[in-house]
C-alpha atoms as a PDB file:
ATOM      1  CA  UNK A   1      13.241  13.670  25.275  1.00  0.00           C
ATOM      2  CA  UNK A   2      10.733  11.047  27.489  1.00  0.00           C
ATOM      3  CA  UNK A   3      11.934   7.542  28.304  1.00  0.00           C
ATOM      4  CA  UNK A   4       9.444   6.169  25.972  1.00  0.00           C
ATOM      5  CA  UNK A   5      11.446   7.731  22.579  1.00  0.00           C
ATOM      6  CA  UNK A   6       8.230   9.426  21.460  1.00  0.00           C
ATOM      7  CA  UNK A   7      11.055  12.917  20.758  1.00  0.00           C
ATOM      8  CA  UNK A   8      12.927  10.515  19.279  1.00  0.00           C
ATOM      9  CA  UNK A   9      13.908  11.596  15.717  1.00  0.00           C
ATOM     10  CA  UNK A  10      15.197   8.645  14.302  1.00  0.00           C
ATOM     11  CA  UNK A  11      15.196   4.767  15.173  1.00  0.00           C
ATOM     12  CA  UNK A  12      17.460   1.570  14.254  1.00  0.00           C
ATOM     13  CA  UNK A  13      13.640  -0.121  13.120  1.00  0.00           C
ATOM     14  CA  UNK A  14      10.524   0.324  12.877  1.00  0.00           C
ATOM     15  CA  UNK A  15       7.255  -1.989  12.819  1.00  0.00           C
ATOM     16  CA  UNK A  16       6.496  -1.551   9.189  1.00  0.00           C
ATOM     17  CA  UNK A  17       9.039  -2.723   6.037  1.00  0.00           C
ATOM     18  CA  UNK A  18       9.537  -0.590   3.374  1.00  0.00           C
ATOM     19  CA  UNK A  19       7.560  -3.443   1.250  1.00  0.00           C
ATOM     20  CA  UNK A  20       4.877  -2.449   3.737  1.00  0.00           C
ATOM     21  CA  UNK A  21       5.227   1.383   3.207  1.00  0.00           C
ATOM     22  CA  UNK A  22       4.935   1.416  -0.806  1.00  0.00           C
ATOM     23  CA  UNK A  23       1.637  -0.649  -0.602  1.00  0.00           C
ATOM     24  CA  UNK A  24       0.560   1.947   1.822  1.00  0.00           C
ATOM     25  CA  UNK A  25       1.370   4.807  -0.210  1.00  0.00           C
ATOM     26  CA  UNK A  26      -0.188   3.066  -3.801  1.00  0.00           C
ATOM     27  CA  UNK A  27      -3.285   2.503  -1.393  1.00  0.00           C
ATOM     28  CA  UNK A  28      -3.156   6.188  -0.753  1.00  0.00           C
ATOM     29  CA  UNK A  29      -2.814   7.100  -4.545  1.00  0.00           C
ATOM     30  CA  UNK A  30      -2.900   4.441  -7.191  1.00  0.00           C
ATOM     31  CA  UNK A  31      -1.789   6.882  -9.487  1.00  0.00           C
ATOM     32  CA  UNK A  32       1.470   7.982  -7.357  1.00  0.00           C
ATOM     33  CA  UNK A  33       4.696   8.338  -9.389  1.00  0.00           C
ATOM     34  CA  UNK A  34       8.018   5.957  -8.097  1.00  0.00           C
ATOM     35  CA  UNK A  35       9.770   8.835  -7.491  1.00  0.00           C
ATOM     36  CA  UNK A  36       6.892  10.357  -4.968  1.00  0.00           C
ATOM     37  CA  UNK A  37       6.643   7.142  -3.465  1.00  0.00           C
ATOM     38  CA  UNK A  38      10.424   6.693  -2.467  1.00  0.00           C
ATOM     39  CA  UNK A  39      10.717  10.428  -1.293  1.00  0.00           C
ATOM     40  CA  UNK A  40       7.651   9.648   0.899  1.00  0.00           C
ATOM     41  CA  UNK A  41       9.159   6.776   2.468  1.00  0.00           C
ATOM     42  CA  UNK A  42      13.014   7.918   2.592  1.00  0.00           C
ATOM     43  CA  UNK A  43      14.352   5.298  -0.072  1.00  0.00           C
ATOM     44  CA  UNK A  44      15.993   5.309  -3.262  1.00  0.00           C
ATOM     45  CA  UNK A  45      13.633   5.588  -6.286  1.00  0.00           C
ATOM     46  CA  UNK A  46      15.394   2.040  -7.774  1.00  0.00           C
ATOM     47  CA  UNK A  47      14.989   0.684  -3.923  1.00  0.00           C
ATOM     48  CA  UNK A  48      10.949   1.430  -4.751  1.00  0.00           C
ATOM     49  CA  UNK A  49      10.576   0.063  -8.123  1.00  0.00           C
ATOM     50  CA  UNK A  50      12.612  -3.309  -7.010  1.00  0.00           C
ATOM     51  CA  UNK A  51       9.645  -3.299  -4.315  1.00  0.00           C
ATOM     52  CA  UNK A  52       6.693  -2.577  -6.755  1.00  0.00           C
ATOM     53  CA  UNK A  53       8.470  -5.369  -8.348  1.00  0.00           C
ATOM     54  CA  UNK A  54       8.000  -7.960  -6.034  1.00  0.00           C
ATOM     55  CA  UNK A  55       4.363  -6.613  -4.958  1.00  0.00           C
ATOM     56  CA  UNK A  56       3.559  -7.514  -8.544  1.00  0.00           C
ATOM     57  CA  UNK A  57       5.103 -10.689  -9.040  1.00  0.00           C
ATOM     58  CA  UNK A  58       3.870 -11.920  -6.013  1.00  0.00           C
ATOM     59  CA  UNK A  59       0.140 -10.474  -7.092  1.00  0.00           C
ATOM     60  CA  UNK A  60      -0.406  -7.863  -4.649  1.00  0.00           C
ATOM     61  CA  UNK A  61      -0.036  -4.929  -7.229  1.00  0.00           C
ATOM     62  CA  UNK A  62      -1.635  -4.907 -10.740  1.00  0.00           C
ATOM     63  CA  UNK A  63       0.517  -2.024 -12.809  1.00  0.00           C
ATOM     64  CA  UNK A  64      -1.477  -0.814 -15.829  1.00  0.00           C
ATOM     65  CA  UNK A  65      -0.004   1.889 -18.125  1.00  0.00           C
ATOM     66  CA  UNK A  66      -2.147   5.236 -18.909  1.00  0.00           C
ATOM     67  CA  UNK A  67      -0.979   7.478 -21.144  1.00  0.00           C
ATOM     68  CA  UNK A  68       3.062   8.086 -19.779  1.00  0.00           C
ATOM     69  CA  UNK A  69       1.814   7.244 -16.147  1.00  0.00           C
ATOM     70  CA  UNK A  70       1.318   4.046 -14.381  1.00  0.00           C
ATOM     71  CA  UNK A  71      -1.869   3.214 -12.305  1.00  0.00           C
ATOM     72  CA  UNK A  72      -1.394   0.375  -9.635  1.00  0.00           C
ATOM     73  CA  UNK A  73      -4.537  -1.378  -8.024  1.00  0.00           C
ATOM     74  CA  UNK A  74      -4.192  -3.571  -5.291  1.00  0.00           C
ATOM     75  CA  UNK A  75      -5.497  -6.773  -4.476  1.00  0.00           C
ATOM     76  CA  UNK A  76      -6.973  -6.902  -0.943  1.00  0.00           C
ATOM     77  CA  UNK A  77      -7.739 -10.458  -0.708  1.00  0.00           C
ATOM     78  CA  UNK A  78      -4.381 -11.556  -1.046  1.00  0.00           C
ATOM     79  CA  UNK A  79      -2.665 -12.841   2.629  1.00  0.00           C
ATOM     80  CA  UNK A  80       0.381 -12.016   4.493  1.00  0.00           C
ATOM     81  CA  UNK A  81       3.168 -13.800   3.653  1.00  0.00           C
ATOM     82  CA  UNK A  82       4.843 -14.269   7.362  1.00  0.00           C
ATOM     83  CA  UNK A  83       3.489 -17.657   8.625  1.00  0.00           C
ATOM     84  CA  UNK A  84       2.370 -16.176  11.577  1.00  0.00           C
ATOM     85  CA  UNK A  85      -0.244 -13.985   9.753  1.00  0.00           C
ATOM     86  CA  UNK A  86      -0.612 -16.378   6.908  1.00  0.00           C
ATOM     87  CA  UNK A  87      -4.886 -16.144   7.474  1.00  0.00           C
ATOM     88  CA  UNK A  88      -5.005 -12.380   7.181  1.00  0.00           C
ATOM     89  CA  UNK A  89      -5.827 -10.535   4.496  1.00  0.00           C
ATOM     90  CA  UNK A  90      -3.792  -7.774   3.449  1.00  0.00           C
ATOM     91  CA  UNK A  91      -6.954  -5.485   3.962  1.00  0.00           C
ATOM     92  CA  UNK A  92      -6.618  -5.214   7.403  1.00  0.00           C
ATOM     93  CA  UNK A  93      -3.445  -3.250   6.880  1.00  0.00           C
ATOM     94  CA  UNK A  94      -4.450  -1.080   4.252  1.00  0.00           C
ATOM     95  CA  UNK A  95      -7.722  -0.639   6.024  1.00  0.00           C
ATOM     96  CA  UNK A  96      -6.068   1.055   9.331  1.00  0.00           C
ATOM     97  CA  UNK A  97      -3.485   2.857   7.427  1.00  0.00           C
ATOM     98  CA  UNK A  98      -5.296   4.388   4.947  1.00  0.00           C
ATOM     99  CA  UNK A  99      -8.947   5.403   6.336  1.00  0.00           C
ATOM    100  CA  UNK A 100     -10.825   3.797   4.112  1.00  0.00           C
ATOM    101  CA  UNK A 101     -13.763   5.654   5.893  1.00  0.00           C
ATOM    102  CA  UNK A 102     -12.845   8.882   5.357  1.00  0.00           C
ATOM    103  CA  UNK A 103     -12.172   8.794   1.822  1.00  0.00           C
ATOM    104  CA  UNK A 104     -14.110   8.750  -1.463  1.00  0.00           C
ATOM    105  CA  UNK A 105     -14.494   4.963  -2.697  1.00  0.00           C
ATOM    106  CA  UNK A 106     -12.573   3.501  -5.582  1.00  0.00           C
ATOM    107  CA  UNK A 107     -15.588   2.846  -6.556  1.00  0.00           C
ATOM    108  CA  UNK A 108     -16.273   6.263  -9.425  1.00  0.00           C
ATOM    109  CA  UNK A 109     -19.827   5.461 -10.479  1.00  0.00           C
ATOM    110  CA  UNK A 110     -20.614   4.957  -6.572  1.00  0.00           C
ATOM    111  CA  UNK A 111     -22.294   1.363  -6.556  1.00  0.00           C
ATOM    112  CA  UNK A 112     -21.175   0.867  -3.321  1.00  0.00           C
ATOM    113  CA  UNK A 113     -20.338  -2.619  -3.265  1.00  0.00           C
ATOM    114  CA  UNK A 114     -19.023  -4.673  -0.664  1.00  0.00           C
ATOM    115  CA  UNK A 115     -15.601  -5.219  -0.075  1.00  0.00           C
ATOM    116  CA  UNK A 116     -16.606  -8.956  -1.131  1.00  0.00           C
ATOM    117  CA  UNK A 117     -18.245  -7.961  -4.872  1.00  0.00           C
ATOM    118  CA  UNK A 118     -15.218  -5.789  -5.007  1.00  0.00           C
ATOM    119  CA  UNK A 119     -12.164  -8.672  -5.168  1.00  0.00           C
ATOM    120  CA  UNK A 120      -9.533  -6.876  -7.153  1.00  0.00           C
ATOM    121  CA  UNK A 121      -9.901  -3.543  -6.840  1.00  0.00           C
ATOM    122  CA  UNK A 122      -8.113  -0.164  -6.328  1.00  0.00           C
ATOM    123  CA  UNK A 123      -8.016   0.405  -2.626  1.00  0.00           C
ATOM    124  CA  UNK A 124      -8.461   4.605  -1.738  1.00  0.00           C
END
């Protein structure tokens, strides 16, 4: 193992909060079961749905029910909630985490609008 930890299996923290994490994997798939979404992270599947929770309440999630499934869209525009990043917009996260490049848009019919004409959207 290197000085720097890089071999490092396992750390005390990390830079991203597990609040962080499930908006990063609903990004990835709106349509993501609670269950996939904790085993992804490495928490319990109550753990995620307290967190989807307080994404929604605090209007960063939108859950809609289809069929026996739930279908989460995000809502870019909203800020972080630290004081320190209080200006940015939650998009900047999702957009270096999740490759919005290389990914088909949210966007079905194609239209290709602008992250702008978007607003509330599903984010890939």
């Amino acid at each position: 193992m290197d000085s720097s930890g890089a071999n490092r299996p396992h750390t005390r923290w990390t830079f991203l909060t597990n609040h962080a994490r499930v908006l990063l994997m609903v990004a990835r798939d709106p349509r993501a079961r609670l269950r996939d979404v904790a085993a992804g992270i490495g928490i319990t599947e109550r753990a995620a749905q307290a967190i989807v929770s307080d994404l929604e309440e605090a209007g960063y999630l939108t859950r809609t029910r289809v069929g026996r499934r739930n279908h989460y869209s995000i809502d870019p525009t909203r800020r972080f909630r630290h004081p320190a990043e209080a200006g940015v917009r939650i998009e900047s996260l999702l957009d270096i985490f999740t490759h919005r490049e290389n990914t088909p848009s949210a966007d079905p019919d194609g239209a290709g609008q602008d992250h702008a004409q978007r607003g509330r959207r599903e984010h890939p």
